[in-house]
PDB file of N, CA and C in Angstrom:
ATOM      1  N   UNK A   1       0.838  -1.172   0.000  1.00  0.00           N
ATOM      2  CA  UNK A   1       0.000   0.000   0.000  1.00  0.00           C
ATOM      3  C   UNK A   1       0.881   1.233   0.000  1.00  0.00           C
ATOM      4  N   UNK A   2       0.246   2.175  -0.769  1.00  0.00           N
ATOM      5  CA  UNK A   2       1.540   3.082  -0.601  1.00  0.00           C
ATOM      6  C   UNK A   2      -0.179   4.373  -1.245  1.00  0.00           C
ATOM      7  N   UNK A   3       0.638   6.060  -0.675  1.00  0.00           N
ATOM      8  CA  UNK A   3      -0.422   6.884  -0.737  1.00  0.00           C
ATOM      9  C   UNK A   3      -1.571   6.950  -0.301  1.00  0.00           C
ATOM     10  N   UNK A   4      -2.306   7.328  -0.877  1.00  0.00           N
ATOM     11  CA  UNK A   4      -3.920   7.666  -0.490  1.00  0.00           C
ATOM     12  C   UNK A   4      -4.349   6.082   0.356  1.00  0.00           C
ATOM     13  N   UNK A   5      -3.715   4.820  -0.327  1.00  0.00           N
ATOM     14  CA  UNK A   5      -4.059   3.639   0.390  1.00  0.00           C
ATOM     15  C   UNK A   5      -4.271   3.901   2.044  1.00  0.00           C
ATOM     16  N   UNK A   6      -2.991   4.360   2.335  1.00  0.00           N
ATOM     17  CA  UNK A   6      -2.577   4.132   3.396  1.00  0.00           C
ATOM     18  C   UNK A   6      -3.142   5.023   4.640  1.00  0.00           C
ATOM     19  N   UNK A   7      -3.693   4.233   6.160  1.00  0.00           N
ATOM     20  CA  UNK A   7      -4.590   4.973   6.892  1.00  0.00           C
ATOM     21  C   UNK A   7      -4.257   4.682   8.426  1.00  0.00           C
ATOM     22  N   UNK A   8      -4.437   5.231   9.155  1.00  0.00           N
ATOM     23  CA  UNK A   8      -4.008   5.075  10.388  1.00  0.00           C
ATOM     24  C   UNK A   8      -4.752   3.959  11.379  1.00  0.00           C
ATOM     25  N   UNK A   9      -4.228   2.816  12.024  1.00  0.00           N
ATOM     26  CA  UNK A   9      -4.990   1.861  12.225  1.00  0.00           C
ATOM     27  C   UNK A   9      -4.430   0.870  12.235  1.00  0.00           C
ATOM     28  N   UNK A  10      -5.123  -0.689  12.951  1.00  0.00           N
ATOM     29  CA  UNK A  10      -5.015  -1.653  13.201  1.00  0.00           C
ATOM     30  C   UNK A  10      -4.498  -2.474  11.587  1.00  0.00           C
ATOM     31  N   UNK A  11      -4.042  -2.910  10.901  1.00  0.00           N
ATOM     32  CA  UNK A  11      -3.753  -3.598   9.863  1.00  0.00           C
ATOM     33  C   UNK A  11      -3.533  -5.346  10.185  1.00  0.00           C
ATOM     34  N   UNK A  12      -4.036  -5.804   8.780  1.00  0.00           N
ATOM     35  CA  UNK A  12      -3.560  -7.176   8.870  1.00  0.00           C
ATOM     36  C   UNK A  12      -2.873  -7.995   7.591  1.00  0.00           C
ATOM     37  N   UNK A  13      -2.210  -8.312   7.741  1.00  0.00           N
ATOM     38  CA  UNK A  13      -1.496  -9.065   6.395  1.00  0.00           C
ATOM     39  C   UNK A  13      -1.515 -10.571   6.654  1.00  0.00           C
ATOM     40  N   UNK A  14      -2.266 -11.652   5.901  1.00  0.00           N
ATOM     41  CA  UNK A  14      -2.445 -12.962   5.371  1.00  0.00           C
ATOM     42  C   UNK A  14      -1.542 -13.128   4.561  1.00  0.00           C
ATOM     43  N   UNK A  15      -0.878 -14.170   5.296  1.00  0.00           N
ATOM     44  CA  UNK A  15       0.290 -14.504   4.223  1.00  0.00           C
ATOM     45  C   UNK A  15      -0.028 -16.406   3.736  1.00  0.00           C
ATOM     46  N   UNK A  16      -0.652 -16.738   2.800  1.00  0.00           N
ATOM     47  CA  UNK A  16      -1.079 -18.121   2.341  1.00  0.00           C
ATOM     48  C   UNK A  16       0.337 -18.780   2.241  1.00  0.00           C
ATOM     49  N   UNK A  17       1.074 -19.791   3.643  1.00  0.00           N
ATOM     50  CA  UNK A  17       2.155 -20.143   2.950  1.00  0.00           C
ATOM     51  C   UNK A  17       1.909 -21.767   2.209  1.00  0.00           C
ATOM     52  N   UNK A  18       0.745 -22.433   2.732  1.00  0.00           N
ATOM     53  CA  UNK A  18       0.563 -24.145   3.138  1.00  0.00           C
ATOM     54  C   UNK A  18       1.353 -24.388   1.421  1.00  0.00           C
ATOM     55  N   UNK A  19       0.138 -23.554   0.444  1.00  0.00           N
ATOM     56  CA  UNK A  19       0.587 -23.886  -0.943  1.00  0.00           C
ATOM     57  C   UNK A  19       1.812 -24.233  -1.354  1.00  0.00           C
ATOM     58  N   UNK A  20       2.715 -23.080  -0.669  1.00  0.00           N
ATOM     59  CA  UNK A  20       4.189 -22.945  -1.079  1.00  0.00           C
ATOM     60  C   UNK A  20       5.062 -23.893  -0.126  1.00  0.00           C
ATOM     61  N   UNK A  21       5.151 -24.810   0.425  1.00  0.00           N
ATOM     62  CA  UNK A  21       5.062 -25.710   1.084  1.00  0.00           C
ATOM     63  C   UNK A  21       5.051 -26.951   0.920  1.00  0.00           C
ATOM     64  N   UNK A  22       3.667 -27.025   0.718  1.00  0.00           N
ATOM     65  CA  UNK A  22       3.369 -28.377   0.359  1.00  0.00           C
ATOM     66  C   UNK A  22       4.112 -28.765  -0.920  1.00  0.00           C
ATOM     67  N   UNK A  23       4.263 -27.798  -1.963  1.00  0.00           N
ATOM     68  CA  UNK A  23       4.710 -27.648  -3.356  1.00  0.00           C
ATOM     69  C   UNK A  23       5.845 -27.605  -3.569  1.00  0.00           C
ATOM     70  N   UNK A  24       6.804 -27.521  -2.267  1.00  0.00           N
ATOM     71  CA  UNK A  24       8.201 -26.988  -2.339  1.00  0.00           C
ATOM     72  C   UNK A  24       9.197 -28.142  -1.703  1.00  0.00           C
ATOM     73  N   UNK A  25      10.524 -28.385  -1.859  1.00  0.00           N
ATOM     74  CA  UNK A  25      11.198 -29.353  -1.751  1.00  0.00           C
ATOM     75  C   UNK A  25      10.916 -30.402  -0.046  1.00  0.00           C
ATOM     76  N   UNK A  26      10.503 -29.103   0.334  1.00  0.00           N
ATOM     77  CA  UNK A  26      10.264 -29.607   2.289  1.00  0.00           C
ATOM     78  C   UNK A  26       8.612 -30.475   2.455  1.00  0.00           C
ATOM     79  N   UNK A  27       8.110 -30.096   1.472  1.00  0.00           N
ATOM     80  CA  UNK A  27       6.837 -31.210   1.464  1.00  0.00           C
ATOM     81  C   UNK A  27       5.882 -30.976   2.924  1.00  0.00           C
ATOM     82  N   UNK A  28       6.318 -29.571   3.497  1.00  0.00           N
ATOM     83  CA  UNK A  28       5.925 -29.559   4.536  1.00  0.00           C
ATOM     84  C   UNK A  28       4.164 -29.049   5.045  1.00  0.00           C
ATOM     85  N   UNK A  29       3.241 -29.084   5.750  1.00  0.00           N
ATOM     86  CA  UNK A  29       2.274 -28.437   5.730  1.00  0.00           C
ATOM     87  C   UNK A  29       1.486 -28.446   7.603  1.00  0.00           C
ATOM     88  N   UNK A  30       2.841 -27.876   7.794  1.00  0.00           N
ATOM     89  CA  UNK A  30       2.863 -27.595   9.215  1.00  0.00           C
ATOM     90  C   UNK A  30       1.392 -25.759   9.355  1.00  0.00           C
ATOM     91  N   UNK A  31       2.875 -24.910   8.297  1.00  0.00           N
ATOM     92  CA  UNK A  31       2.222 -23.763   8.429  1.00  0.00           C
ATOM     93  C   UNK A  31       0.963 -23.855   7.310  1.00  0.00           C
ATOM     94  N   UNK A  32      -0.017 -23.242   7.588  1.00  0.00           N
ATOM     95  CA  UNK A  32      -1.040 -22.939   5.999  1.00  0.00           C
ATOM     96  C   UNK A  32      -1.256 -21.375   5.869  1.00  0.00           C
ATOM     97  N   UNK A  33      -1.716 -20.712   7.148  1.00  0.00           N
ATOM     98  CA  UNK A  33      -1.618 -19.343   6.895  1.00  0.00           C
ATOM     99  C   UNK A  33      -0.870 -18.515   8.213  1.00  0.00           C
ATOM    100  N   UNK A  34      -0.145 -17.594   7.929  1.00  0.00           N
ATOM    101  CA  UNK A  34       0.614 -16.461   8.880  1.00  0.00           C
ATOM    102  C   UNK A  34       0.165 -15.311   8.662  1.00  0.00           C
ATOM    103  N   UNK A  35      -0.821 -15.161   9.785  1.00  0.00           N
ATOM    104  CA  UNK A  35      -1.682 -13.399   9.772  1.00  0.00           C
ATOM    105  C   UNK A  35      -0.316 -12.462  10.958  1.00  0.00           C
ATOM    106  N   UNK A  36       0.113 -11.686  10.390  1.00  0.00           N
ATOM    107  CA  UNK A  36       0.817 -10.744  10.934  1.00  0.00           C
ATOM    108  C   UNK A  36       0.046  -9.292  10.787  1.00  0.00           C
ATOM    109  N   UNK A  37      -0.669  -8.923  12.472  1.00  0.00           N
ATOM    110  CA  UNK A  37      -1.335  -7.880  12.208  1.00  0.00           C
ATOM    111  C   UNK A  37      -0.322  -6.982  13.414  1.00  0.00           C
ATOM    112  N   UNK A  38      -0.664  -5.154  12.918  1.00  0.00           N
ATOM    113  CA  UNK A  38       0.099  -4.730  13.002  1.00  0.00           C
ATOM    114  C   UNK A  38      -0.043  -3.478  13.197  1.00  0.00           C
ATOM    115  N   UNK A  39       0.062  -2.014  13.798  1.00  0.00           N
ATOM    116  CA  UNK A  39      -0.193  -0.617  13.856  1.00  0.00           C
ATOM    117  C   UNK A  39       0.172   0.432  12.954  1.00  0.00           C
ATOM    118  N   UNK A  40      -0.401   1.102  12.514  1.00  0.00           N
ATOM    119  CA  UNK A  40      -0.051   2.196  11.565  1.00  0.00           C
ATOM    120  C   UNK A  40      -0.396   3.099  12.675  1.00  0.00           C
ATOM    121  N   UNK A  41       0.582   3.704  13.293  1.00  0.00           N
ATOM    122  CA  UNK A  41       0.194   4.878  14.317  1.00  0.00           C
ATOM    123  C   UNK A  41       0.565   6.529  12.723  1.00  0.00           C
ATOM    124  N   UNK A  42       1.374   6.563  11.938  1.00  0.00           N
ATOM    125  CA  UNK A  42       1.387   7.619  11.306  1.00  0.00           C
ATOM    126  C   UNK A  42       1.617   7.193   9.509  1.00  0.00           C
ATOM    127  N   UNK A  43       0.202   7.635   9.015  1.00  0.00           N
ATOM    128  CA  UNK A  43      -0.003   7.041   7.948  1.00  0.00           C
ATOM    129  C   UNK A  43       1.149   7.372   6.981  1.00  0.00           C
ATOM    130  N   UNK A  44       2.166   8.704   7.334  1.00  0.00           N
ATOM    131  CA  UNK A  44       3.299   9.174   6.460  1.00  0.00           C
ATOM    132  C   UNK A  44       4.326   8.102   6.520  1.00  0.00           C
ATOM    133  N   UNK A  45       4.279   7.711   7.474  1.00  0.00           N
ATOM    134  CA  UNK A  45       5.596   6.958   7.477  1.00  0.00           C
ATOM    135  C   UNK A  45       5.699   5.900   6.734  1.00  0.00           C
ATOM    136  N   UNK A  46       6.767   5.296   6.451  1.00  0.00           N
ATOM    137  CA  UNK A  46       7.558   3.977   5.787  1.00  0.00           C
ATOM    138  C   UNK A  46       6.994   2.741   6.379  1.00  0.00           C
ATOM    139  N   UNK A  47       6.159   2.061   6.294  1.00  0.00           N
ATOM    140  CA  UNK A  47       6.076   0.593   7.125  1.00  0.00           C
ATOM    141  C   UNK A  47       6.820  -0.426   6.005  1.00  0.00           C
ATOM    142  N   UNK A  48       7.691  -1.072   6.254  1.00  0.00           N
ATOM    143  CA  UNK A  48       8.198  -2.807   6.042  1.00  0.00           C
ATOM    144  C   UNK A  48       8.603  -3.644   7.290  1.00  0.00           C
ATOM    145  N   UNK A  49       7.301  -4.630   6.709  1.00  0.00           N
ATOM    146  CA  UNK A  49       6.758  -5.520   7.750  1.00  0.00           C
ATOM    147  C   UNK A  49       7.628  -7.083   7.044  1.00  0.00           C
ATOM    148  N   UNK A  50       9.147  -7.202   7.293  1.00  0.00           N
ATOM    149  CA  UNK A  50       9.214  -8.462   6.871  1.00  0.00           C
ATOM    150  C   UNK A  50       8.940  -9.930   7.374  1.00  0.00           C
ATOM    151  N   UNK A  51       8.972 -11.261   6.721  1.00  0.00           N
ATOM    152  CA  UNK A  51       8.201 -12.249   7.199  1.00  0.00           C
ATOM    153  C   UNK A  51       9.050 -13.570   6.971  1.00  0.00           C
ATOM    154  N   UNK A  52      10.233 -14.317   7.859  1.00  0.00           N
ATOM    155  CA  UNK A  52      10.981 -14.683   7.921  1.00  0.00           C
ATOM    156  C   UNK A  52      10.316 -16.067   8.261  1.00  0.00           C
ATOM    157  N   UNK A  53      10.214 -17.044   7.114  1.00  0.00           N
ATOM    158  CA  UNK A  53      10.091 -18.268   7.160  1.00  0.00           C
ATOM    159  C   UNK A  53      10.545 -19.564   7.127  1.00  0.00           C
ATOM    160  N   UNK A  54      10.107 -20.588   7.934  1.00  0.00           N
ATOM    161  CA  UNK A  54      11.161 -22.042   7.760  1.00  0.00           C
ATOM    162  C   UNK A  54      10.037 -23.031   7.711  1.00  0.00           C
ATOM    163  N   UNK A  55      10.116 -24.352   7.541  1.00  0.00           N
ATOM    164  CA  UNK A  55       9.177 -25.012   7.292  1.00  0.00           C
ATOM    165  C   UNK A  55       8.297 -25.044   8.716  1.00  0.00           C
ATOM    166  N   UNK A  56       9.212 -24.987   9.409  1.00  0.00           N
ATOM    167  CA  UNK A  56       8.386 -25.095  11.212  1.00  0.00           C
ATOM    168  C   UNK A  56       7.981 -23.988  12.102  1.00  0.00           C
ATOM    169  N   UNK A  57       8.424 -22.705  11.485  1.00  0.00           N
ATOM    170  CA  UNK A  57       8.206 -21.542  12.118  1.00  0.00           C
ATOM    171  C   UNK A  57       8.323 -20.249  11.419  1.00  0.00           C
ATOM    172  N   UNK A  58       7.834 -19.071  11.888  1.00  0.00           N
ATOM    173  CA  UNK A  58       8.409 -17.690  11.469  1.00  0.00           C
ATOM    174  C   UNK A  58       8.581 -16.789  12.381  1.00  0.00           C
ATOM    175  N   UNK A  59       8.589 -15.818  12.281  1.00  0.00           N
ATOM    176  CA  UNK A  59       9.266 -14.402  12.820  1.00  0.00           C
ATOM    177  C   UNK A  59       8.982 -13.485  12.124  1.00  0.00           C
ATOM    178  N   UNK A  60       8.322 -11.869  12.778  1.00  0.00           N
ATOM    179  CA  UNK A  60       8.817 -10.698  12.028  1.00  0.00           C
ATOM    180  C   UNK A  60       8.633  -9.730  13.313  1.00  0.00           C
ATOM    181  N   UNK A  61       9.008  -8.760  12.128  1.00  0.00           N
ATOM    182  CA  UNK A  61       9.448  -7.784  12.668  1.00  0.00           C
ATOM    183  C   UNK A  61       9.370  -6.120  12.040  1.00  0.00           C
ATOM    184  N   UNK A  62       9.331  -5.229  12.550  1.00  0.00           N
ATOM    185  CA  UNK A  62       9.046  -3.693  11.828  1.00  0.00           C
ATOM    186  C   UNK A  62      10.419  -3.595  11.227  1.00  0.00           C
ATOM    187  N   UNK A  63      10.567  -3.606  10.042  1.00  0.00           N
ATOM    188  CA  UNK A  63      12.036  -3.303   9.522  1.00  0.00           C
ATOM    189  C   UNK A  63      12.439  -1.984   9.119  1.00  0.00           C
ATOM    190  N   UNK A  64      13.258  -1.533   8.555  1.00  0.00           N
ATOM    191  CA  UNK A  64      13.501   0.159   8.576  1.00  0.00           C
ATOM    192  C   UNK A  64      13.169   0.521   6.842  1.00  0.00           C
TER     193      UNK A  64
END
């Protein structure tokens, strides 16, 4: 989202991984979906929200 998109508020990002997974050398289908929700306290600013995955887990974090 970038401009006029962008609004001050609770956000959520769905990330569908099961597909990529199941489909991918690890055959895995531990994860299926990773909702990373998140604050927009100032709609000017820069948000990157990255999403650090392994077949058994993830992580993120507000990146710069």
């Amino acid at each position: 989202m970038s401009g006029d998109a962008m609004e001050s508020g609770t956000c959520q990002l769905l990330f569908e991984v099961g597909p990529y997974y199941r489909d991918g050398p690890t055959a895995s289908s531990f994860l299926e979906t990773v909702p990373v929700r998140f604050v927009i306290d100032d709609a000017s600013e820069h948000y990157h929200v990255p999403l650090l995955l392994s077949p058994g887990s993830y992580t993120t974090y507000r990146g710069s």
